[in-house]
Protein backbone atom coordinates (compact mmCIF):
# COMPACT_ATOMS: atom_id res chain seq x y z
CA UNK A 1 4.23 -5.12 -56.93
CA UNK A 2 2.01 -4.73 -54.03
CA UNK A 3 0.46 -7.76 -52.77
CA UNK A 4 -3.87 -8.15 -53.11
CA UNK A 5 -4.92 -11.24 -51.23
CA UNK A 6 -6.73 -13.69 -53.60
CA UNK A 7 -10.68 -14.43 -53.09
CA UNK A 8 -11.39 -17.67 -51.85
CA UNK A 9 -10.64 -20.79 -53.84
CA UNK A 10 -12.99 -23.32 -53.80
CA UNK A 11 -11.54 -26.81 -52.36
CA UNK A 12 -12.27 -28.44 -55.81
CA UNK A 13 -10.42 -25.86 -57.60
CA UNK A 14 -7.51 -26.85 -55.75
CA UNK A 15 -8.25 -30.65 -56.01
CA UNK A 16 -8.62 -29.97 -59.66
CA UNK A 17 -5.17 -28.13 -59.96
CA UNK A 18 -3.43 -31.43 -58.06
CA UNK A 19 -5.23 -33.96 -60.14
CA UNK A 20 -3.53 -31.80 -63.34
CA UNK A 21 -0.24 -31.66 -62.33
CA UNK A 22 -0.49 -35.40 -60.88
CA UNK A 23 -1.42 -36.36 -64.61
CA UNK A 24 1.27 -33.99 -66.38
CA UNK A 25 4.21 -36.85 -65.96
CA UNK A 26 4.24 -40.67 -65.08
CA UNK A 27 6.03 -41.14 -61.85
CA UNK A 28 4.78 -37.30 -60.32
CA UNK A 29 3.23 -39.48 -57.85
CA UNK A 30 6.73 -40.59 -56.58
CA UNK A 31 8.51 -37.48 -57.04
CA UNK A 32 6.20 -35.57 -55.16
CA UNK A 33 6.17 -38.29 -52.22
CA UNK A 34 9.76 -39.91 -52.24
CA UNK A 35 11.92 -36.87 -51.76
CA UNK A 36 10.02 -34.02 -53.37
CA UNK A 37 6.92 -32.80 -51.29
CA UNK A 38 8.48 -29.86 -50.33
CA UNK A 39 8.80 -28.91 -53.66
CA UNK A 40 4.92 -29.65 -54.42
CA UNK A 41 3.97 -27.66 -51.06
CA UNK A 42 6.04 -25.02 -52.43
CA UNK A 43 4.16 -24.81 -55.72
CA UNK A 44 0.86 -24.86 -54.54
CA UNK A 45 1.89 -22.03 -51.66
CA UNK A 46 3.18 -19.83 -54.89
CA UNK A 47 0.07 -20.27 -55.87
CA UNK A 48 -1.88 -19.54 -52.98
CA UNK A 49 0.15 -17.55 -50.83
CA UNK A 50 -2.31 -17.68 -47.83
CA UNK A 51 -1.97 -21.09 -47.28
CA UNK A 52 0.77 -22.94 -45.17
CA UNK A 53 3.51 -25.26 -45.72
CA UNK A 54 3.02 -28.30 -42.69
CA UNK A 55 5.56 -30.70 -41.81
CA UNK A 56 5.25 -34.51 -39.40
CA UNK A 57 9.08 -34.38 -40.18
CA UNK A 58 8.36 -36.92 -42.49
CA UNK A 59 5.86 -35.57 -45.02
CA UNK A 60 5.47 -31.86 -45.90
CA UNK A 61 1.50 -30.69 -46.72
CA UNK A 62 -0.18 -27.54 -47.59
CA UNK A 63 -3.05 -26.46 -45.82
CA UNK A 64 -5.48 -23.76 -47.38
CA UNK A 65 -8.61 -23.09 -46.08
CA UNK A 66 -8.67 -25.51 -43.45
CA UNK A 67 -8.21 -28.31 -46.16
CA UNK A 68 -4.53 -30.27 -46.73
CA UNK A 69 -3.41 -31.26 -49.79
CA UNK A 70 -0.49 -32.92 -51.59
CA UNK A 71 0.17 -34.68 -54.75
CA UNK A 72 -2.72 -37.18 -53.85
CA UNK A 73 -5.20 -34.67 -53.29
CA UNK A 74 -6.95 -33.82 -49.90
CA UNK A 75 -5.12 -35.52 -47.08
CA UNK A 76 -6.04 -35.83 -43.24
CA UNK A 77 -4.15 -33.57 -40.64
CA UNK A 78 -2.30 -34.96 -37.91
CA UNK A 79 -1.85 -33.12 -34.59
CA UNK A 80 2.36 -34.14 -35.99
CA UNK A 81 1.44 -31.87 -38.45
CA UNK A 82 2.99 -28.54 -37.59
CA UNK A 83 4.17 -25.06 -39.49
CA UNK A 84 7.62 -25.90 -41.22
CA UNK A 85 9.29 -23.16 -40.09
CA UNK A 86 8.69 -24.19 -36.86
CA UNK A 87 10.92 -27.09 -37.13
CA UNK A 88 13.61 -24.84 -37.06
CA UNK A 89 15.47 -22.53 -40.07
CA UNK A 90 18.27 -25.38 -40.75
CA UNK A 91 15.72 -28.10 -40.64
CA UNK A 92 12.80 -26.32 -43.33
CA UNK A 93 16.39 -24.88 -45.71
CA UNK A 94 17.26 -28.30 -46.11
CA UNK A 95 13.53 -29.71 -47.02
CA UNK A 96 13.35 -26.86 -49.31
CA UNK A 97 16.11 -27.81 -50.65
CA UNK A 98 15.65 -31.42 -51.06
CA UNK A 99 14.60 -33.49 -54.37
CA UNK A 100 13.52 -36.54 -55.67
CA UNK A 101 16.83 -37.43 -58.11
CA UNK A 102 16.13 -39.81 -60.65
């Protein structure tokens, strides 16, 4: 399947998307900050595959557009803010591979 970049998406397209998924469980808030925001910045990349994954080591974002997001909606970049891969292969495999556990 060849790969056709997506037109732009509007900012509150996006914010739209997050506020649905936010709603679609109690607790999405805390799974998607305490141990799985990796795995949100992963969805929303799938979906938008011209954005970027960000990490402060701490938190992991997505950034579209010049816009970051996460489960809370838009969020202010840092200059800690930096590509995940460029934290290292090791480092990003095991945020990928990191979970919230109930």
């Amino acid at each position: 399947m060849d790969y056709k970049p997506k037109e732009y998406v509007h900012h509150s397209h996006i914010i739209k998307l997050i506020e649905l998924i936010r709603d679609s469980f109690g607790g999405s808030t805390i799974v998607y900050t305490q141990g799985s925001c990796t795995k949100f910045a992963m969805i929303l990349k799938y979906l938008f595959p011209e954005g970027e994954i960000l990490s402060d080591r701490c938190h992991r974002i997505f950034e579209y557009n010049g816009r970051c997001y996460d489960i809370n909606g838009y969020v202010e970049k840092t200059e800690h803010y930096k590509p995940i891969v460029d934290w290292g292969l090791l480092q990003a495999y095991d945020w990928m591979t990191s979970r919230y556990e109930l």
